[in-house]
Protein backbone atom coordinates (compact mmCIF):
# COMPACT_ATOMS: atom_id res chain seq x y z
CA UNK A 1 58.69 9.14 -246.28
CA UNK A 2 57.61 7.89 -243.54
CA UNK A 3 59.81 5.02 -243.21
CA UNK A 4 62.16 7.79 -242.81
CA UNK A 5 60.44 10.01 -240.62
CA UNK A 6 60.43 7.02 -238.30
CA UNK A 7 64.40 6.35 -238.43
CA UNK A 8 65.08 10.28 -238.21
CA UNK A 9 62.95 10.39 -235.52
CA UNK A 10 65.24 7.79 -233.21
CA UNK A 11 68.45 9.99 -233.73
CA UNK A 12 66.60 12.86 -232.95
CA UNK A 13 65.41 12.21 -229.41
CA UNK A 14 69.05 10.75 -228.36
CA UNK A 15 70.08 14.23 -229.12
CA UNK A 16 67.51 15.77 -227.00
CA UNK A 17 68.65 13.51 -223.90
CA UNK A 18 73.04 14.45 -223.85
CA UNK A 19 74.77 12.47 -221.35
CA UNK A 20 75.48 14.26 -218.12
CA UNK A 21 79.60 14.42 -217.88
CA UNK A 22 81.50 14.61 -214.37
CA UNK A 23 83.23 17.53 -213.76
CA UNK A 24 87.04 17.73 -213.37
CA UNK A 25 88.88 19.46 -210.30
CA UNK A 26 89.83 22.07 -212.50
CA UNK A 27 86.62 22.60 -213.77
CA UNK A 28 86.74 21.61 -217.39
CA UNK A 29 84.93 18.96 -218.65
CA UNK A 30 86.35 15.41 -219.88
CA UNK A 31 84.40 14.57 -223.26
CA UNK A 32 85.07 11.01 -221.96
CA UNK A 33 81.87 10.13 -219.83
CA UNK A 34 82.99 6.49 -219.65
CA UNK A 35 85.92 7.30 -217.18
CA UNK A 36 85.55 7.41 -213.28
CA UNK A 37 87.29 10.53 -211.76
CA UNK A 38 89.81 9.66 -209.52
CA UNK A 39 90.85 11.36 -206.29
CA UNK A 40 94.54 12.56 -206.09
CA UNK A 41 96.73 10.16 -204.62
CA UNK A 42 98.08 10.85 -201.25
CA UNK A 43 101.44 10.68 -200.62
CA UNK A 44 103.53 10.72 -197.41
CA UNK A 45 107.38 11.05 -196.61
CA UNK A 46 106.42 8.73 -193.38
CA UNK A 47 107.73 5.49 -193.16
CA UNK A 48 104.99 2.59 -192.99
CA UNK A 49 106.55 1.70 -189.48
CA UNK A 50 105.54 4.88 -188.42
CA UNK A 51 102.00 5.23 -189.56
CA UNK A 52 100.80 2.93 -187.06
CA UNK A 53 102.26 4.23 -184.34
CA UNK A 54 100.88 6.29 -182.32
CA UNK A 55 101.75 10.07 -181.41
CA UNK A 56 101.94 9.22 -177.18
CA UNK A 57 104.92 6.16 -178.27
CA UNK A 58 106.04 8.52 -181.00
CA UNK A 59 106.79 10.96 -178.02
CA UNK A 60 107.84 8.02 -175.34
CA UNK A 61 110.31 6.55 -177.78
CA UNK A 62 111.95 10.01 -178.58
CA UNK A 63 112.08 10.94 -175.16
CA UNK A 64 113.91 7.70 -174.17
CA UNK A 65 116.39 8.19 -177.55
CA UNK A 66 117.30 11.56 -176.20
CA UNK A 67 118.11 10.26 -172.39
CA UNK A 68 120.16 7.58 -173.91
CA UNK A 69 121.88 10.16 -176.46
CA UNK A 70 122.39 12.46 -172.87
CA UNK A 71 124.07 9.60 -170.96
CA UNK A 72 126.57 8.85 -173.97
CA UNK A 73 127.22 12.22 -174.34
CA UNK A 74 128.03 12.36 -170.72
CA UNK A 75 130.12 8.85 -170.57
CA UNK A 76 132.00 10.43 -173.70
CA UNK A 77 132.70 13.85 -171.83
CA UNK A 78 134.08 11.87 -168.72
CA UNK A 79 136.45 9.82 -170.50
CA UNK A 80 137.57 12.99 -172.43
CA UNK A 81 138.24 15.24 -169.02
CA UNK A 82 140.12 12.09 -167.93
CA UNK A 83 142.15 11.92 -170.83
CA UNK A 84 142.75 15.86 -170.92
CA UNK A 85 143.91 15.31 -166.87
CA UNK A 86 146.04 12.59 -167.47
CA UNK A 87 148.27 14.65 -170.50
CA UNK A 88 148.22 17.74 -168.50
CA UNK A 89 149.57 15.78 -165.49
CA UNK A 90 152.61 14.18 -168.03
CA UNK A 91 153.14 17.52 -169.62
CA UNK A 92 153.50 19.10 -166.12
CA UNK A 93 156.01 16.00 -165.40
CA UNK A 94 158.05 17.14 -168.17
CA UNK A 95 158.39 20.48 -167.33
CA UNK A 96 159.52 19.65 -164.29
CA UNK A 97 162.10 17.35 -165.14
CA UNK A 98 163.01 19.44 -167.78
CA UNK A 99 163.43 22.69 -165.54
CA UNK A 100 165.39 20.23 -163.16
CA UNK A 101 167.48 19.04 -165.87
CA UNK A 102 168.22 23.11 -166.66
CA UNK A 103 169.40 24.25 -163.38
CA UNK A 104 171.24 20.93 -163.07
CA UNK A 105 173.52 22.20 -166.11
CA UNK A 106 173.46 25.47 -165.29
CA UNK A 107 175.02 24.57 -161.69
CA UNK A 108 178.18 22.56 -163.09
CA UNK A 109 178.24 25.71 -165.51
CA UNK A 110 178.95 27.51 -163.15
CA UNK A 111 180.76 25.88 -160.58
CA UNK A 112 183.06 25.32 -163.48
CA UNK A 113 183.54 28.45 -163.98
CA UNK A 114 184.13 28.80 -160.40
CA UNK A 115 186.97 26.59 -159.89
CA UNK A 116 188.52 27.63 -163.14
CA UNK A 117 188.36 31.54 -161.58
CA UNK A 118 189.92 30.22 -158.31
CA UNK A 119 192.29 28.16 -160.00
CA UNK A 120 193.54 31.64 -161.77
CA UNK A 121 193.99 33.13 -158.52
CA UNK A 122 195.64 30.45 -156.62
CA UNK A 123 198.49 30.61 -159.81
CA UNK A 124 198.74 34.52 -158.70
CA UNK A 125 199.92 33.82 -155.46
CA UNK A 126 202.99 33.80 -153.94
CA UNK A 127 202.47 30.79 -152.10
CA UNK A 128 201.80 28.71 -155.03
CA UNK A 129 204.28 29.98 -157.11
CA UNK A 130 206.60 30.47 -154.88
């Protein structure tokens, strides 16, 4: 029995010396003492080129993107008001010529009429018909 004592005895004091287990985040325990806990992995939506940059050439850069997105915008809005100048200057050409054209017909209307009106009255006289 004592060759058994002596065996028992070895399982016995493992049991009286547990293994210390790591606490989760969440706070239950794994059961698996052999693995490491691991941070949480750290994610970004910044692109690498970014990262290394820092936040005063962050600022320069987007300062100098918005002065060259301001002096397109104003190159774009001059050659707009020229183009708007140069179809309101046609379309006021047209009217013109149009309203020229108008009172041009409007004229030989009525001079027309005219001579036709004193042609009818020189028939009515006595002179002409005699």
């Amino acid at each position: 029995m004592e060759a058994d004592a002596s065996t028992s005895a070895a399982p016995v004091a493992s049991l009286e010396d547990p293994i210390a287990l790591r606490t989760s985040a969440a706070g239950r325990e794994s059961g698996k003492s052999w693995k490491s806990t691991r941070a949480a992995t750290r994610r970004t939506q910044m692109p690498k080129s970014l990262k290394s940059k820092s936040w005063e050439s962050r600022v320069a850069q987007r300062t100098q993107d918005e002065a060259t997105k301001k002096l397109a915008k104003e190159l774009k809005d001059e050659k707009q008001a020229d183009r708007d100048r140069k179809r309101q200057i046609t379309q006021d050409r047209k009217k013109v010529k149009e309203e020229k054209l108008r009172l041009e017909s409007m004229a030989a209307k009525l001079s027309a009429k005219k001579i036709a009106r004193m042609k009818k009255r020189a028939g009515r006289s006595k002179k002409v018909n005699g």
